[in-house]
Protein backbone atom coordinates (compact mmCIF):
# COMPACT_ATOMS: atom_id res chain seq x y z
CA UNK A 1 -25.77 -16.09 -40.83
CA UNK A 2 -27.48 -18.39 -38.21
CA UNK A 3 -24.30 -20.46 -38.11
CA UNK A 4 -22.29 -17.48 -37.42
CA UNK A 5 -25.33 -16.73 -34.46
CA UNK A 6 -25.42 -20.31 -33.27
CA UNK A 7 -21.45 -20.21 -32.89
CA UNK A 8 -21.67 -17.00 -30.79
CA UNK A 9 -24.11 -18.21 -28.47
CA UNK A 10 -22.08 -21.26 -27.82
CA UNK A 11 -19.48 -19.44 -26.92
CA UNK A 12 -21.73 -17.07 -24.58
CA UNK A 13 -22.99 -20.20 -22.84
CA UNK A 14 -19.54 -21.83 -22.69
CA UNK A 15 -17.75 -18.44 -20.82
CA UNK A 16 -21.13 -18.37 -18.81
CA UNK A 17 -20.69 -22.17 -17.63
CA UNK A 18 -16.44 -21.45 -17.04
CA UNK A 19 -17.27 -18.31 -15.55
CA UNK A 20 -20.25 -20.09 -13.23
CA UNK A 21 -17.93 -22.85 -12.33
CA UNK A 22 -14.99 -20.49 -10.84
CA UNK A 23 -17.24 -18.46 -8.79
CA UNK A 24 -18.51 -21.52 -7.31
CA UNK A 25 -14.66 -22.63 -6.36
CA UNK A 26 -14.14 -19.53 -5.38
CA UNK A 27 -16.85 -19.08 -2.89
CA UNK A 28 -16.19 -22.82 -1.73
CA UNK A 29 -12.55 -22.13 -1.07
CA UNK A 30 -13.63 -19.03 1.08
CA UNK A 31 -16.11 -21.28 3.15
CA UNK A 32 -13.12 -24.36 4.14
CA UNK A 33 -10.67 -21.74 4.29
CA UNK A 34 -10.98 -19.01 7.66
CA UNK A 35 -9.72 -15.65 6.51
CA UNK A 36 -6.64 -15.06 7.66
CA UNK A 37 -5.81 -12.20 10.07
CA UNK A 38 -3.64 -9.41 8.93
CA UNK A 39 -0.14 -8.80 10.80
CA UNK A 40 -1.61 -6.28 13.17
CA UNK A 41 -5.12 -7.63 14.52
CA UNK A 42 -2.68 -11.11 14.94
CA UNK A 43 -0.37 -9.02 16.91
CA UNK A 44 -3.11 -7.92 19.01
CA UNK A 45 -4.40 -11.01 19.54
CA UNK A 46 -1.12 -12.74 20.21
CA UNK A 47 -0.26 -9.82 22.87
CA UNK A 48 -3.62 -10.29 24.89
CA UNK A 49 -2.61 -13.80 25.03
CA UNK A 50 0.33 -13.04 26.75
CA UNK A 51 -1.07 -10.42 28.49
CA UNK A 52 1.42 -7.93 26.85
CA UNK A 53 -0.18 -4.99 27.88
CA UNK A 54 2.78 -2.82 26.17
CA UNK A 55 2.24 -5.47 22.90
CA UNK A 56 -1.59 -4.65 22.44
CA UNK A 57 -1.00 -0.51 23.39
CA UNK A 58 1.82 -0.81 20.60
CA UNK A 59 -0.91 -2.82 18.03
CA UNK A 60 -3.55 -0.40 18.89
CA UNK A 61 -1.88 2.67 18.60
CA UNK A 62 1.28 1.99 16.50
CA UNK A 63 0.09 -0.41 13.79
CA UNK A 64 -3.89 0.78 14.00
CA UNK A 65 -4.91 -2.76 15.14
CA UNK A 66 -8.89 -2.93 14.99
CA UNK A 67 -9.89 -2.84 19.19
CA UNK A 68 -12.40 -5.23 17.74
CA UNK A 69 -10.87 -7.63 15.96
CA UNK A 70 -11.45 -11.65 16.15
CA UNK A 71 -9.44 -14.20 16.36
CA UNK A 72 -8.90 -17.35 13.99
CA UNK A 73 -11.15 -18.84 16.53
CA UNK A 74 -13.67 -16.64 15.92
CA UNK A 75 -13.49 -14.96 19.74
CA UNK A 76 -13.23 -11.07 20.01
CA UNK A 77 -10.10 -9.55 21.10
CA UNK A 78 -12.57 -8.35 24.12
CA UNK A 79 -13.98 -11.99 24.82
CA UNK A 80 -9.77 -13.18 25.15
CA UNK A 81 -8.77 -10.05 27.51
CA UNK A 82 -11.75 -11.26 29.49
CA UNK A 83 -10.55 -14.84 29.52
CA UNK A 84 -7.50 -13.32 30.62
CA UNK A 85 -9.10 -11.59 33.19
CA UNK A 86 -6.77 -8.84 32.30
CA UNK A 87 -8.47 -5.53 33.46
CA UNK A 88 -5.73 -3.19 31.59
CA UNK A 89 -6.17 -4.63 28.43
CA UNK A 90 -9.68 -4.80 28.39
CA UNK A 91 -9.86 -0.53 29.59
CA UNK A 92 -7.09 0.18 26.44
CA UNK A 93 -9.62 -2.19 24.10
CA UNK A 94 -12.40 0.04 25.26
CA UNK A 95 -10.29 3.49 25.33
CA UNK A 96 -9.57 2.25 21.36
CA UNK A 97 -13.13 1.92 20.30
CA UNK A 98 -14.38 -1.35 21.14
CA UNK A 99 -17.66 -1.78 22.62
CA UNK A 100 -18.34 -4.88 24.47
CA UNK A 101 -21.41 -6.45 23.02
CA UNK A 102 -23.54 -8.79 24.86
CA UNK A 103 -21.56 -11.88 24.64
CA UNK A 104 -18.62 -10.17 25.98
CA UNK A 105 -20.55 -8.81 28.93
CA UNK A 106 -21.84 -12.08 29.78
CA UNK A 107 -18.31 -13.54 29.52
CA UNK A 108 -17.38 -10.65 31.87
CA UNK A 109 -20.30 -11.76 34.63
CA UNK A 110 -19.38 -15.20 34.53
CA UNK A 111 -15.19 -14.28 35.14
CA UNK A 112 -16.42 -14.18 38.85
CA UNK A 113 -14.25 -10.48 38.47
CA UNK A 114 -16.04 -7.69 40.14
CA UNK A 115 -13.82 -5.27 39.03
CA UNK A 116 -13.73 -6.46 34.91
CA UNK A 117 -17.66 -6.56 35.16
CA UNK A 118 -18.00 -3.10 36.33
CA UNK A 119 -15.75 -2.21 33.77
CA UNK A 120 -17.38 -3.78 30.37
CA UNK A 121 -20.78 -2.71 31.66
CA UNK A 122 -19.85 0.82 32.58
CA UNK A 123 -17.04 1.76 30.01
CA UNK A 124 -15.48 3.81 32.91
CA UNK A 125 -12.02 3.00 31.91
CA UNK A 126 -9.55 6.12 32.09
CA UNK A 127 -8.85 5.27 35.89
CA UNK A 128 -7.41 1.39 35.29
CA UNK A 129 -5.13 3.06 32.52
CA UNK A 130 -3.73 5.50 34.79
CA UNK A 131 -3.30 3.02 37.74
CA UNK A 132 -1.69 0.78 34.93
CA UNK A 133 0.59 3.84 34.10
CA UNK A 134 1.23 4.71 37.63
CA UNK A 135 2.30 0.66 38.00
CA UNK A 136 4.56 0.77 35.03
CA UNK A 137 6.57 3.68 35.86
CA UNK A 138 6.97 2.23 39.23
CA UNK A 139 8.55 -0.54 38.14
């Protein structure tokens, strides 16, 4: 009887040590490795980057990118419209939900861009998307 006992608890502490162990690989493998991005937040991020103001409308709307999203580099889809100084893309990011946060407002200041800081601090975006709309059926 106590062998049978011993025996059992060996093999408790012997799952409990394998089971320890690839938990701890696990978690390492998520700290080296960044998470990757899924097809549509790199979409968005890849069409701010070329200011493709049609590209991020299409990942926002079409594929249900998150307005928020980061990029491998760890900067918000706001933060890169800013560096951009894209004004259009950052009043669709806003009309899609994201809120510029105080890193992204200070990034706005320091773009030098009147026009971009007014918009991250106020929000009051529905008038660049309709002179962007106005612009693109001009064209």
């Amino acid at each position: 009887m106590i062998f049978i006992t011993a025996a059992f608890l060996l093999a408790v502490i012997i799952f409990l040590v394998v089971w320890i162990v690839k938990l701890y690989k696990q978690k390492r493998e998520a700290a080296i490795e960044p998470p990757k991005l899924s097809f549509e937040n790199k979409l968005l991020i890849d069409s701010i980057l070329n200011n493709d103001i049609d590209g991020v409308v299409k990942s926002l709307n079409d594929y249900r990118a998150a307005p928020h999203s980061k990029s491998e580099a760890g900067n918000s889809a706001m933060e890169l419209a800013i560096s951009q100084k894209n004004k259009f893309i950052i009043a669709y990011l806003i009309s899609y939900g994201a809120l510029p946060n105080t890193i992204e407002r200070k990034a706005a200041i320091e773009s030098g861009n009147q026009e971009i800081t007014d918009l991250v601090i106020t929000g009051k975006h529905l008038a660049i998307i309709k002179e962007y709309e106005v612009k693109k059926t001009s064209l």
